[in-house]
N, C-alpha and C. Protein backbone atom coordinates (compact mmCIF):
# COMPACT_ATOMS: atom_id res chain seq x y z
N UNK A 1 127.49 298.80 259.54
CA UNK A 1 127.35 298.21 260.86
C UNK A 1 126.19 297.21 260.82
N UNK A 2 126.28 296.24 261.61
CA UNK A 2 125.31 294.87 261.68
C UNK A 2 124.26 295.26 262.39
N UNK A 3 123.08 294.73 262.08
CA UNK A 3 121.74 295.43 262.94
C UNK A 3 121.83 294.42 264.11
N UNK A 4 121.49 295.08 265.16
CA UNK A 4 120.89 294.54 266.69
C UNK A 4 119.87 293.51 266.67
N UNK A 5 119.70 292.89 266.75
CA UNK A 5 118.11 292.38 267.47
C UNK A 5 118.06 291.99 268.47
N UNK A 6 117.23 292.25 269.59
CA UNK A 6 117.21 291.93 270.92
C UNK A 6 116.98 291.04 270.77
N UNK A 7 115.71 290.36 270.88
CA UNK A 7 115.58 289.10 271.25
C UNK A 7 115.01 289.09 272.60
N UNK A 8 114.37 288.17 272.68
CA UNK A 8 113.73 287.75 274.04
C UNK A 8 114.24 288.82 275.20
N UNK A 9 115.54 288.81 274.94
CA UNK A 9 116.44 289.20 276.33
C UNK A 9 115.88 290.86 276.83
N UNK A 10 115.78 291.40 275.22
CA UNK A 10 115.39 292.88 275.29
C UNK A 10 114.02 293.18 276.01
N UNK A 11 113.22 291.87 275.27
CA UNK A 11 111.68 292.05 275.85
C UNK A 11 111.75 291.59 276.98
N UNK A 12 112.24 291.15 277.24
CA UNK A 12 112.04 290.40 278.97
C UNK A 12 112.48 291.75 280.02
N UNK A 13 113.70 291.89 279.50
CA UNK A 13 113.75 293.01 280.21
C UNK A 13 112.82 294.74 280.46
N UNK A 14 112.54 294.72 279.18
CA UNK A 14 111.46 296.10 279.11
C UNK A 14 110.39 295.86 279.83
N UNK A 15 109.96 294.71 279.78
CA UNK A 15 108.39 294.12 280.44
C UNK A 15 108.65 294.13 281.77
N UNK A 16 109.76 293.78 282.51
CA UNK A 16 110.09 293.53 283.61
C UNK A 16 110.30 295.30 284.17
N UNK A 17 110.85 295.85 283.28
CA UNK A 17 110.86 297.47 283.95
C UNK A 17 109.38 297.84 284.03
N UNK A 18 108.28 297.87 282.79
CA UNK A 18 107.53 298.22 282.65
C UNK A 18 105.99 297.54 284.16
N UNK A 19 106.62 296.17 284.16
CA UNK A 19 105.82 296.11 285.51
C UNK A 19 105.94 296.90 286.56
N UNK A 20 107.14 296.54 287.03
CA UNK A 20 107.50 298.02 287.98
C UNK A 20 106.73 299.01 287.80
N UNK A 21 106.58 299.61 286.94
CA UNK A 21 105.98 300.86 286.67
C UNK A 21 104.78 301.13 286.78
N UNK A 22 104.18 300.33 287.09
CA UNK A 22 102.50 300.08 287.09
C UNK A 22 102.43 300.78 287.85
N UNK A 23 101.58 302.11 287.46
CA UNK A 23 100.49 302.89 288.84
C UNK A 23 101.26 303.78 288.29
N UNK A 24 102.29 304.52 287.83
CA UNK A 24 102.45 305.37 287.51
C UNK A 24 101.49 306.03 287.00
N UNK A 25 102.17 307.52 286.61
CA UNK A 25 101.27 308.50 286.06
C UNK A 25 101.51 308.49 284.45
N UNK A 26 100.75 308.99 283.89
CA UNK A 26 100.92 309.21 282.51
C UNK A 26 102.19 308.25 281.47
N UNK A 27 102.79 308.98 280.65
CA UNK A 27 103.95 307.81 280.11
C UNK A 27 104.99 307.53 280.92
N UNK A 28 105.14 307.87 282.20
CA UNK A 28 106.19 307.21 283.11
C UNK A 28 105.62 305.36 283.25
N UNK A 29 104.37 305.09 282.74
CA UNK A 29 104.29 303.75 282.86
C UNK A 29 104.06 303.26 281.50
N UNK A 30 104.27 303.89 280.39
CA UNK A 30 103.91 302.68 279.38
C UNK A 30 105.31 303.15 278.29
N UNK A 31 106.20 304.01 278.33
CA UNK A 31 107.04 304.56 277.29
C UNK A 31 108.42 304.00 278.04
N UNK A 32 109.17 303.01 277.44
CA UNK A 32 110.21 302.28 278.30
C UNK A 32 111.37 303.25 278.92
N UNK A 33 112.05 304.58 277.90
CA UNK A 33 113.02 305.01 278.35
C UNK A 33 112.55 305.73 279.75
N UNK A 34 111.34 306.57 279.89
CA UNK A 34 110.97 307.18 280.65
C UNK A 34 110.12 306.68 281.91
N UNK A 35 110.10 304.95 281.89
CA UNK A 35 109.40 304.38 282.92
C UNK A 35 110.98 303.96 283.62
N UNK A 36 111.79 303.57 282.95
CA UNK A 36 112.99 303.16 283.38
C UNK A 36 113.83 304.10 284.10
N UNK A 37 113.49 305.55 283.43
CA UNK A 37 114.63 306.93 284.70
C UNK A 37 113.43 306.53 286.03
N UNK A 38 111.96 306.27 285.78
CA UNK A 38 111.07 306.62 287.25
C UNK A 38 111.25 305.35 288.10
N UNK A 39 111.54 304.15 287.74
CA UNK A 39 111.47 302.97 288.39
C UNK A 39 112.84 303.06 289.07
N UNK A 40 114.15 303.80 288.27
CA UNK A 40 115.28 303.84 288.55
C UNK A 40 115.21 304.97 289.90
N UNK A 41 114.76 305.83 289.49
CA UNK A 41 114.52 307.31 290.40
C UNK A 41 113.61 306.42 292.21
N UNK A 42 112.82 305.41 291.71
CA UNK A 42 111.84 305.22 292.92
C UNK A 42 112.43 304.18 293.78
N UNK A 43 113.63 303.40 293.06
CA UNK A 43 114.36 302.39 293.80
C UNK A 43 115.17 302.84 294.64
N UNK A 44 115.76 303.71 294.49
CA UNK A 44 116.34 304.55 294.70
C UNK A 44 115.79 305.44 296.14
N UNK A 45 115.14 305.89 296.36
CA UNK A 45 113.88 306.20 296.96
C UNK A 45 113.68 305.24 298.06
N UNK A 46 113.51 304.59 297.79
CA UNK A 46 112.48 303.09 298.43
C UNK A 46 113.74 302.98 299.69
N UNK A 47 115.03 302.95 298.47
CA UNK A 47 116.35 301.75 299.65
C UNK A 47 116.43 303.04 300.46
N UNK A 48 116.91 304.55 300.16
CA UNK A 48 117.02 305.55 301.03
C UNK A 48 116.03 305.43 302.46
N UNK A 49 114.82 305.35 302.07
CA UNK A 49 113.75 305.71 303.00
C UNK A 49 113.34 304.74 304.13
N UNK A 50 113.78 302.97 303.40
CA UNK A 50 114.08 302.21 304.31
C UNK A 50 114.35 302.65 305.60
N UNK A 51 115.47 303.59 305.33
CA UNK A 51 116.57 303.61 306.55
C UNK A 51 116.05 305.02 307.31
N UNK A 52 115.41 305.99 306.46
CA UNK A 52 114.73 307.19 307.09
C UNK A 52 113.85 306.32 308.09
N UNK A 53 112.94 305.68 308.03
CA UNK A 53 111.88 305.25 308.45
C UNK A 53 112.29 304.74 310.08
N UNK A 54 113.05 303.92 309.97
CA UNK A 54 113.79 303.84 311.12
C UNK A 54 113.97 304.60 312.24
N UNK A 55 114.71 306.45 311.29
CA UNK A 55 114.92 307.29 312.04
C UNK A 55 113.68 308.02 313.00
N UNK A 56 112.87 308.00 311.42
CA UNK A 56 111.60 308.74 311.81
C UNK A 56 110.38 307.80 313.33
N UNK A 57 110.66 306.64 312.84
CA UNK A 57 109.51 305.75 314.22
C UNK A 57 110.99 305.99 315.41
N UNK A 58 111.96 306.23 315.62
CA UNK A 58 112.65 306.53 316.83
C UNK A 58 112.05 307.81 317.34
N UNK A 59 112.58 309.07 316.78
CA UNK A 59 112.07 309.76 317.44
C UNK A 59 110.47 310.18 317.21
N UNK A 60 109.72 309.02 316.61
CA UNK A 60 108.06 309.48 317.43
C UNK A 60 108.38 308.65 318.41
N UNK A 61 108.79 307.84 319.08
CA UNK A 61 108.81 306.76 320.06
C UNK A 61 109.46 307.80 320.92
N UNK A 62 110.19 308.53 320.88
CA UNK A 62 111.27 309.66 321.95
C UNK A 62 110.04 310.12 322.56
N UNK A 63 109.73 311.08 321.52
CA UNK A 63 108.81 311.95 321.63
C UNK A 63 107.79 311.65 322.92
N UNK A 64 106.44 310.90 322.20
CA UNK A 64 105.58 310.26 323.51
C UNK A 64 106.15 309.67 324.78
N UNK A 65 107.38 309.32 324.63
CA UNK A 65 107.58 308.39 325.69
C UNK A 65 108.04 309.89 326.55
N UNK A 66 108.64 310.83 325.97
CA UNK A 66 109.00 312.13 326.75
C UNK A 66 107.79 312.87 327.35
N UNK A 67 106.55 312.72 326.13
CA UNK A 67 105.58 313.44 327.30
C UNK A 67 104.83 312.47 328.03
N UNK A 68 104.60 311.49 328.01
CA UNK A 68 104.57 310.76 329.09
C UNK A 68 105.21 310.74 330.45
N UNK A 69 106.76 310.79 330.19
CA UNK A 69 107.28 311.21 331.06
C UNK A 69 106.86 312.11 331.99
N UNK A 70 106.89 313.22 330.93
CA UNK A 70 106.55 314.49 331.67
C UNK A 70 105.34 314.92 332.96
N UNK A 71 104.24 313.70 332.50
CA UNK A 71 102.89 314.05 333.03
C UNK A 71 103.34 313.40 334.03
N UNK A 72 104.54 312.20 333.99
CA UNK A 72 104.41 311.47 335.62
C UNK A 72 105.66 312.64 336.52
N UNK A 73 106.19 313.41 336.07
CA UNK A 73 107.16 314.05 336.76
C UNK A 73 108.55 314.34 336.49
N UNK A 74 108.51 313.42 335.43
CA UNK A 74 109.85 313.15 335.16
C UNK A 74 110.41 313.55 333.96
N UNK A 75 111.64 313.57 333.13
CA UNK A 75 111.97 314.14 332.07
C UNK A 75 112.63 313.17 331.43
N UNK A 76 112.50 312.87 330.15
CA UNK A 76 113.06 311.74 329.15
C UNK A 76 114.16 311.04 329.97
N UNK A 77 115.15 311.82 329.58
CA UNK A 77 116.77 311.26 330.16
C UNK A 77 116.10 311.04 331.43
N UNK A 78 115.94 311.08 332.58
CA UNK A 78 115.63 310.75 334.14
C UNK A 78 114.84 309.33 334.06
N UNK A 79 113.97 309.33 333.05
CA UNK A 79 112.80 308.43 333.04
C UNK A 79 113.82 307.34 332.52
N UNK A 80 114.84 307.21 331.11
CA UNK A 80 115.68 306.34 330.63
C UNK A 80 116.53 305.51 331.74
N UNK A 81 117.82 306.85 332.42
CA UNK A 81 118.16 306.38 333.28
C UNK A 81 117.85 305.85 334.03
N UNK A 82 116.52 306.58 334.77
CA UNK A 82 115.99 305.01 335.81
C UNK A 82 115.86 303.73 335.78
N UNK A 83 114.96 303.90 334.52
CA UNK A 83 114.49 302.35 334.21
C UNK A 83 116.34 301.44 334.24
N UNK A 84 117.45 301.65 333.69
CA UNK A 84 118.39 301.24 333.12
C UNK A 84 119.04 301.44 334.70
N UNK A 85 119.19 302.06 335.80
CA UNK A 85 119.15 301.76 336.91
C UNK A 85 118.50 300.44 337.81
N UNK A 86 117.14 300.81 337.41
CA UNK A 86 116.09 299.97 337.85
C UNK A 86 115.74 298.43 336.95
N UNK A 87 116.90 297.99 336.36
CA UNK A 87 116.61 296.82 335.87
C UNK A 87 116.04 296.62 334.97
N UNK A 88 115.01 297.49 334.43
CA UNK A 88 113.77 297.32 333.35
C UNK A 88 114.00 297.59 331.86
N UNK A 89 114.19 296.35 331.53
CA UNK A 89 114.56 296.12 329.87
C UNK A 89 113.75 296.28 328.95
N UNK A 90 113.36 297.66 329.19
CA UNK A 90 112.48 297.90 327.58
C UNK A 90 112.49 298.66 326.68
N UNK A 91 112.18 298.27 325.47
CA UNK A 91 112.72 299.30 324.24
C UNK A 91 111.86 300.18 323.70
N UNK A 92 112.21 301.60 323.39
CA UNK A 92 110.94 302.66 323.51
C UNK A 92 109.99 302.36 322.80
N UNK A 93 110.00 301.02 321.46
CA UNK A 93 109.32 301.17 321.13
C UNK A 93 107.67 300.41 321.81
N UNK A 94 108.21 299.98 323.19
CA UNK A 94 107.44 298.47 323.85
C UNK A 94 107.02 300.33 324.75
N UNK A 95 107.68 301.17 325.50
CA UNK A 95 107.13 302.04 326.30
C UNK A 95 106.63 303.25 325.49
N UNK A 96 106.83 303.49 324.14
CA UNK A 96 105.92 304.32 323.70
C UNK A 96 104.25 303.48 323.42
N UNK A 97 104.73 302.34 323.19
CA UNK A 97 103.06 301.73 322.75
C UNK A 97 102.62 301.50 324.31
N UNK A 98 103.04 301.86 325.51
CA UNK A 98 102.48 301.88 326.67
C UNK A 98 101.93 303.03 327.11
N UNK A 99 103.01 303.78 327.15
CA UNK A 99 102.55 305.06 327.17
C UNK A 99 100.81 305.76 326.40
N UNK A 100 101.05 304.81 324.78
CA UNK A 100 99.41 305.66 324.48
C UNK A 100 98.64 304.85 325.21
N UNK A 101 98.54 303.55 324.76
CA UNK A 101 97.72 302.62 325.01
C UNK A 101 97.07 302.44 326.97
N UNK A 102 98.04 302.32 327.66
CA UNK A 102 97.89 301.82 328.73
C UNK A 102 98.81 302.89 329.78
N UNK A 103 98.10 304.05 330.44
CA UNK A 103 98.45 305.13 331.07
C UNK A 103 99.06 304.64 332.36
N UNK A 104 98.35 303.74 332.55
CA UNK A 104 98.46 303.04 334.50
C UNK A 104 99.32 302.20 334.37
N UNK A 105 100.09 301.44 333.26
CA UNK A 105 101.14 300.59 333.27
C UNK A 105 101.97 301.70 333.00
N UNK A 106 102.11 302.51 332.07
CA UNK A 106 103.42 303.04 332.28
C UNK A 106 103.77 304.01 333.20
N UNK A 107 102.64 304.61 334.33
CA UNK A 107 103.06 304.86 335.51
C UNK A 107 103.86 304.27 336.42
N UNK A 108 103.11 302.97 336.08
CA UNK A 108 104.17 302.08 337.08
C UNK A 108 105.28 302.21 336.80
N UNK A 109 105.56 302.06 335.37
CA UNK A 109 107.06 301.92 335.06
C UNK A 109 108.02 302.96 335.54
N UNK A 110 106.96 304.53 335.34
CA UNK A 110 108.06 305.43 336.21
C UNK A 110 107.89 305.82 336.93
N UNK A 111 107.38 305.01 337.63
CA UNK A 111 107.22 305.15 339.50
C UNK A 111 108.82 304.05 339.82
N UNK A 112 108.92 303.22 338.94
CA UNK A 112 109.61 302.55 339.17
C UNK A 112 111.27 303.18 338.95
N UNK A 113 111.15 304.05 337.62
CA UNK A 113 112.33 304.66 337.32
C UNK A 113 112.66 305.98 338.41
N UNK A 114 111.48 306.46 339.00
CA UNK A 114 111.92 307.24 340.35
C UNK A 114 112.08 307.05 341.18
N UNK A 115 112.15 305.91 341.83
CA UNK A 115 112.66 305.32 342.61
C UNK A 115 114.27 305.18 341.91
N UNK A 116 114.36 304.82 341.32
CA UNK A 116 115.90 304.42 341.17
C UNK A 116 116.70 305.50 340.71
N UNK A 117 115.74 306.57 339.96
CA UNK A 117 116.58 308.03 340.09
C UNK A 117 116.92 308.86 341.56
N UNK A 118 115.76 308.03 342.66
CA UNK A 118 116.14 309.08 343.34
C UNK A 118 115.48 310.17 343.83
N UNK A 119 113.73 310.84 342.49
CA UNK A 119 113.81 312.01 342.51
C UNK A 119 112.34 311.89 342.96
């Protein structure tokens, strides 16, 4: 059988895994087969969690905006519906950063959503 030689193509590519790998621990960053399962393993990782991340800042945004709710009287769903009654186009993530930040604006807001609930 004829011997291999990579060539550029081989090194380009190992170097290019092996950057990736930087910060690793021990030979997951300098031994190619075994930086290549961790870079493979962390991409992997990365695209999954993208989409966790998403999930995860929704419901902290639920969350506060629910006890917020709560302290003005009202209960998540009541506080949603109102606002969405009451005209007011905002997305939890604009009324959770109200809710910590600014107590007296987002009263208003569900003073505003009780009124249009009703309650």
């Amino acid at each position: 059988m004829a011997r291999v030689k990579g060539g550029y193509v081989t090194r380009r590519r190992r170097n290019r895994v092996l950057k990736q790998a930087e910060g690793f621990w021990g030979r997951r960053k300098s031994i190619f087969r075994t930086a290549q399962e961790a870079v493979d393993r962390s991409l992997r990782y990365a695209y999954r969690d993208r989409r966790t991340r998403k999930r995860q800042f929704r419901r902290l945004w639920v969350t506060r905006i629910g006890a917020a709710a709560r302290s003005n009287g009202l209960s998540y769903s009541q506080l949603m519906g109102g606002l969405r009654k009451g005209g007011v186009v905002l997305d939890r993530k604009t009324l959770a950063d109200l809710a910590v930040t600014d107590a007296a604006a987002f009263s208003r807001v569900a003073a505003v959503a009780k009124g249009s609930v009703g309650g």
